[in-house]
Protein backbone atom coordinates (compact mmCIF):
# COMPACT_ATOMS: atom_id res chain seq x y z
CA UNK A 1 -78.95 36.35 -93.15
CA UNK A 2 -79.52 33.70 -95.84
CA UNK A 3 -82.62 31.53 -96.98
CA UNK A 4 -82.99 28.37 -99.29
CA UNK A 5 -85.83 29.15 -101.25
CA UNK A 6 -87.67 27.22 -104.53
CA UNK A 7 -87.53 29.64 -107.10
CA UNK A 8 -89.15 28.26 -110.70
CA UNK A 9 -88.67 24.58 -109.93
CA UNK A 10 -85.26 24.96 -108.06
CA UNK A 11 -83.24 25.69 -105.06
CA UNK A 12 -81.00 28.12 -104.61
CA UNK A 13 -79.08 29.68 -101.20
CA UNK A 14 -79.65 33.81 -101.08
CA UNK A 15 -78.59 36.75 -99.45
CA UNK A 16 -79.90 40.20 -99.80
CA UNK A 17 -78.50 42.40 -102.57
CA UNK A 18 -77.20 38.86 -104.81
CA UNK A 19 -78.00 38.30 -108.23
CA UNK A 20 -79.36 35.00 -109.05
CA UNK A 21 -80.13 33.46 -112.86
CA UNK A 22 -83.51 31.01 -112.85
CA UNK A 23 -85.21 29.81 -115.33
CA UNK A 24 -87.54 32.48 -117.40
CA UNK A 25 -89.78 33.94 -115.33
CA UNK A 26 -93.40 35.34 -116.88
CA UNK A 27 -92.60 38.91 -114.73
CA UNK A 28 -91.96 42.11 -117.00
CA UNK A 29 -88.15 43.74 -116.65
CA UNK A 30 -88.13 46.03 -113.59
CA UNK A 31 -91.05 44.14 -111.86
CA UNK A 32 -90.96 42.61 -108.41
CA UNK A 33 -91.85 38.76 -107.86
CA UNK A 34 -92.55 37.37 -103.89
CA UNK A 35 -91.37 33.15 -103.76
CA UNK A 36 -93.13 32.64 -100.69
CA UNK A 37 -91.39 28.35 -100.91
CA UNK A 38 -88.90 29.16 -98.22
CA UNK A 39 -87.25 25.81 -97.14
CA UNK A 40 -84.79 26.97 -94.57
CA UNK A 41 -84.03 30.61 -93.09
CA UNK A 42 -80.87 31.19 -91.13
CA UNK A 43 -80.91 34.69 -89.02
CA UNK A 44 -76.98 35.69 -87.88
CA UNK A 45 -77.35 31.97 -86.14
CA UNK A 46 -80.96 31.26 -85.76
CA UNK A 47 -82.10 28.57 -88.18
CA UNK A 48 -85.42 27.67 -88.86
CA UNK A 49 -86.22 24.65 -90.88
CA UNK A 50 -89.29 24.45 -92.59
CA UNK A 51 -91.69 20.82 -92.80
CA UNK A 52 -91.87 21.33 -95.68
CA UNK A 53 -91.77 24.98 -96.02
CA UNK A 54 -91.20 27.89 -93.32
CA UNK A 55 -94.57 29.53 -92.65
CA UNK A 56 -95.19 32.86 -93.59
CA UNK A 57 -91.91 33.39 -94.80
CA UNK A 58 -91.01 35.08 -98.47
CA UNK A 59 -88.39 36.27 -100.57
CA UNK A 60 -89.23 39.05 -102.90
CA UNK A 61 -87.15 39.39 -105.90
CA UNK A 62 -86.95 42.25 -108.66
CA UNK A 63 -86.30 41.10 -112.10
CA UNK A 64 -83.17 43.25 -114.13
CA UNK A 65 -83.77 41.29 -117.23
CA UNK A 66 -84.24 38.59 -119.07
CA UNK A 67 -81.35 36.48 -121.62
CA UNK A 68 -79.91 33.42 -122.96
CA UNK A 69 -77.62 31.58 -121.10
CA UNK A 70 -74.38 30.24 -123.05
CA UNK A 71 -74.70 27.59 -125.61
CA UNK A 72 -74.64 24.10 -124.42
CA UNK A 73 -73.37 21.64 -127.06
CA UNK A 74 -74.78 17.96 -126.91
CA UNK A 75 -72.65 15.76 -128.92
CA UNK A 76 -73.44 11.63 -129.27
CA UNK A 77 -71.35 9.13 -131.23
CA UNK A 78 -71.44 5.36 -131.14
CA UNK A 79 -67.48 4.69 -131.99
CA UNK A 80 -66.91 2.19 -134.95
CA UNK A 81 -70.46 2.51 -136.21
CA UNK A 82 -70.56 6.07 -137.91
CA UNK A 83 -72.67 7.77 -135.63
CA UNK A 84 -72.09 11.07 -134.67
CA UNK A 85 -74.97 13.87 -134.01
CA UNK A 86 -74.32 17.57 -132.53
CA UNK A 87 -77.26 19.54 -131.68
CA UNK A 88 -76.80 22.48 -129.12
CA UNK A 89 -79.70 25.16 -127.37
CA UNK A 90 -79.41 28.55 -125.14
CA UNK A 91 -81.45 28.22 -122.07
CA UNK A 92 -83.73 31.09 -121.22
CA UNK A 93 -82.68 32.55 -118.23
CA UNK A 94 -84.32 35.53 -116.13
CA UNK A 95 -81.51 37.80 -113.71
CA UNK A 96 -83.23 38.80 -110.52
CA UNK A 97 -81.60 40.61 -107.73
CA UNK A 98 -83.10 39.32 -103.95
CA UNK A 99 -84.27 42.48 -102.45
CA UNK A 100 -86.03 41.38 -99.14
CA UNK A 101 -85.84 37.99 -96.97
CA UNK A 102 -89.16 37.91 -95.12
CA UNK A 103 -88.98 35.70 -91.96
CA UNK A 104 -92.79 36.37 -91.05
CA UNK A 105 -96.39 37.51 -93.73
CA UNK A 106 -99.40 35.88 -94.72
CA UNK A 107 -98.34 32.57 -96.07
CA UNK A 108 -100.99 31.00 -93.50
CA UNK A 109 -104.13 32.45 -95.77
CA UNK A 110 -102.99 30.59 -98.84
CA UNK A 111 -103.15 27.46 -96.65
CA UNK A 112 -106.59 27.56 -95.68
CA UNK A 113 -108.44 27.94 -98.65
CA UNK A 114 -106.14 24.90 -100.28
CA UNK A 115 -107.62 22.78 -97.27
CA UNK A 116 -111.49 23.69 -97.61
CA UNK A 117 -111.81 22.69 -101.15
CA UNK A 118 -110.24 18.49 -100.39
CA UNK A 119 -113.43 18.57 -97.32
CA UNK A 120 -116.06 19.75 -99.84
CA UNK A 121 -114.71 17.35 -102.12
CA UNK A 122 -114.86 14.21 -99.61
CA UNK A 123 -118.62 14.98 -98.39
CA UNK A 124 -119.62 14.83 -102.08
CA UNK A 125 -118.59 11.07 -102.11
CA UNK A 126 -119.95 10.21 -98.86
CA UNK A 127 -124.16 10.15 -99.48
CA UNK A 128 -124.74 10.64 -102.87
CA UNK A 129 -127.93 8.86 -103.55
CA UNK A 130 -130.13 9.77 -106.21
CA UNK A 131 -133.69 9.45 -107.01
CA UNK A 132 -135.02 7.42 -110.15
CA UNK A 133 -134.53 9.44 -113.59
CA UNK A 134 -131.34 10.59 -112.62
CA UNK A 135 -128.45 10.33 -114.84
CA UNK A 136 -125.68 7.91 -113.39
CA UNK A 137 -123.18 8.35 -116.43
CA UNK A 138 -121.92 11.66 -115.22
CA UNK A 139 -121.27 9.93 -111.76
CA UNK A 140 -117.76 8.81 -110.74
CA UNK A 141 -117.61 4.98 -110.13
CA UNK A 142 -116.85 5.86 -106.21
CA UNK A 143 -120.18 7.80 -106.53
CA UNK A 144 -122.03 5.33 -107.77
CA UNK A 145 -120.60 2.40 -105.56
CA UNK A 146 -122.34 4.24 -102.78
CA UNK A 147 -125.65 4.55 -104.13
CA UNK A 148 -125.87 0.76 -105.00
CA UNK A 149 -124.56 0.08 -101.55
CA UNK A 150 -127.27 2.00 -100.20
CA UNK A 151 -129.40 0.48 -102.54
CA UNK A 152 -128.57 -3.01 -101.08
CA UNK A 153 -126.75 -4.03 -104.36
CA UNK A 154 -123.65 -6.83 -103.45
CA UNK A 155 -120.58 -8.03 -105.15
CA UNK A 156 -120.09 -4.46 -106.83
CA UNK A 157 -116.53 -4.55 -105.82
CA UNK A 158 -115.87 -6.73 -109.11
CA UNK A 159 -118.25 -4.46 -111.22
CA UNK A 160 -117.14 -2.13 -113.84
CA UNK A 161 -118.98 1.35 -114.56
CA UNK A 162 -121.22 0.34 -117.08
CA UNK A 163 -122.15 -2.82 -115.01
CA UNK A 164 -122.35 -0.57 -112.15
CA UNK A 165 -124.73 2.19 -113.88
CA UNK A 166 -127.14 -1.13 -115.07
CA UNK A 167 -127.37 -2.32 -111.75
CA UNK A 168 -128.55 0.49 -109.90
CA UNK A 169 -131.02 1.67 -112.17
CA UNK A 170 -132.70 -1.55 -112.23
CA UNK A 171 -133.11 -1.16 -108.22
């Protein structure tokens, strides 16, 4: 059994019991991390694909420590001109060890409350007129297209914020 699986902004193929160096994780030595970004799982056969990620699927890790990895050693020259530069850096680099592949858990939670917040968002733009005395500076220029079109205010299309926030208060 084997899963792809994004671990700290890349892929990598893993099997239970293999070691695996990703970038530095914020997890204490000894600790265990879940990556719940399972792309593909393959069971003795049985693949599933995820679109874009396999629901409810995870892949919990334990962290054996953290180190440098070797020393990478960038060298530029422009030939003829007398241009040379060497610089070099150690990546941080965190060893886990893949305890568990997960094919089924509660990914499908996480989901839902992502969803409800874009709704509440989108019925804050859709009727937000306001009385007189109200102040139209801390609207959003979407916001305050709809309360001049409900106002009966045209050619506000064209009109820039400040024209926008003059116009409506004056109807």
């Amino acid at each position: 059994m084997y899963a792809i699986v994004e671990m700290a902004g890349q892929q990598f193929k893993v099997a239970k019991d293999q070691k695996v160096f990703v970038h530095r994780l914020d997890a204490k030595q000894g600790s265990k991390v879940s990556f719940d970004r399972v792309l593909l799982i393959d069971d003795n056969g049985k693949v599933t694909i995820g679109a874009p990620v396999v629901e409810g699927a995870a892949v919990e890790v334990k962290v054996l420590q953290h180190l440098k990895g070797d020393k990478v050693i960038v060298f530029k020259k422009k030939r003829r001109k007398g241009y040379q530069k060497q610089n070099g850096h150690r990546q941080h680099l965190t060893e886990v060890s893949v305890e568990n592949i997960v094919s089924s858990g509660g990914a499908k939670k996480a989901k839902a409350k992502k969803a409800t917040p874009k709704k509440e968002e989108a019925k804050k733009v859709e009727a937000p007129v306001k009385e007189a005395g109200t102040d139209y500076s801390s609207m959003t220029v979407a916001e305050l297209k709809a309360v001049a079109k409900e106002k009966g205010i045209s050619g506000i299309s064209s009109m820039k914020k400040a024209e926008l926030i003059e116009a409506v208060s004056k109807a």
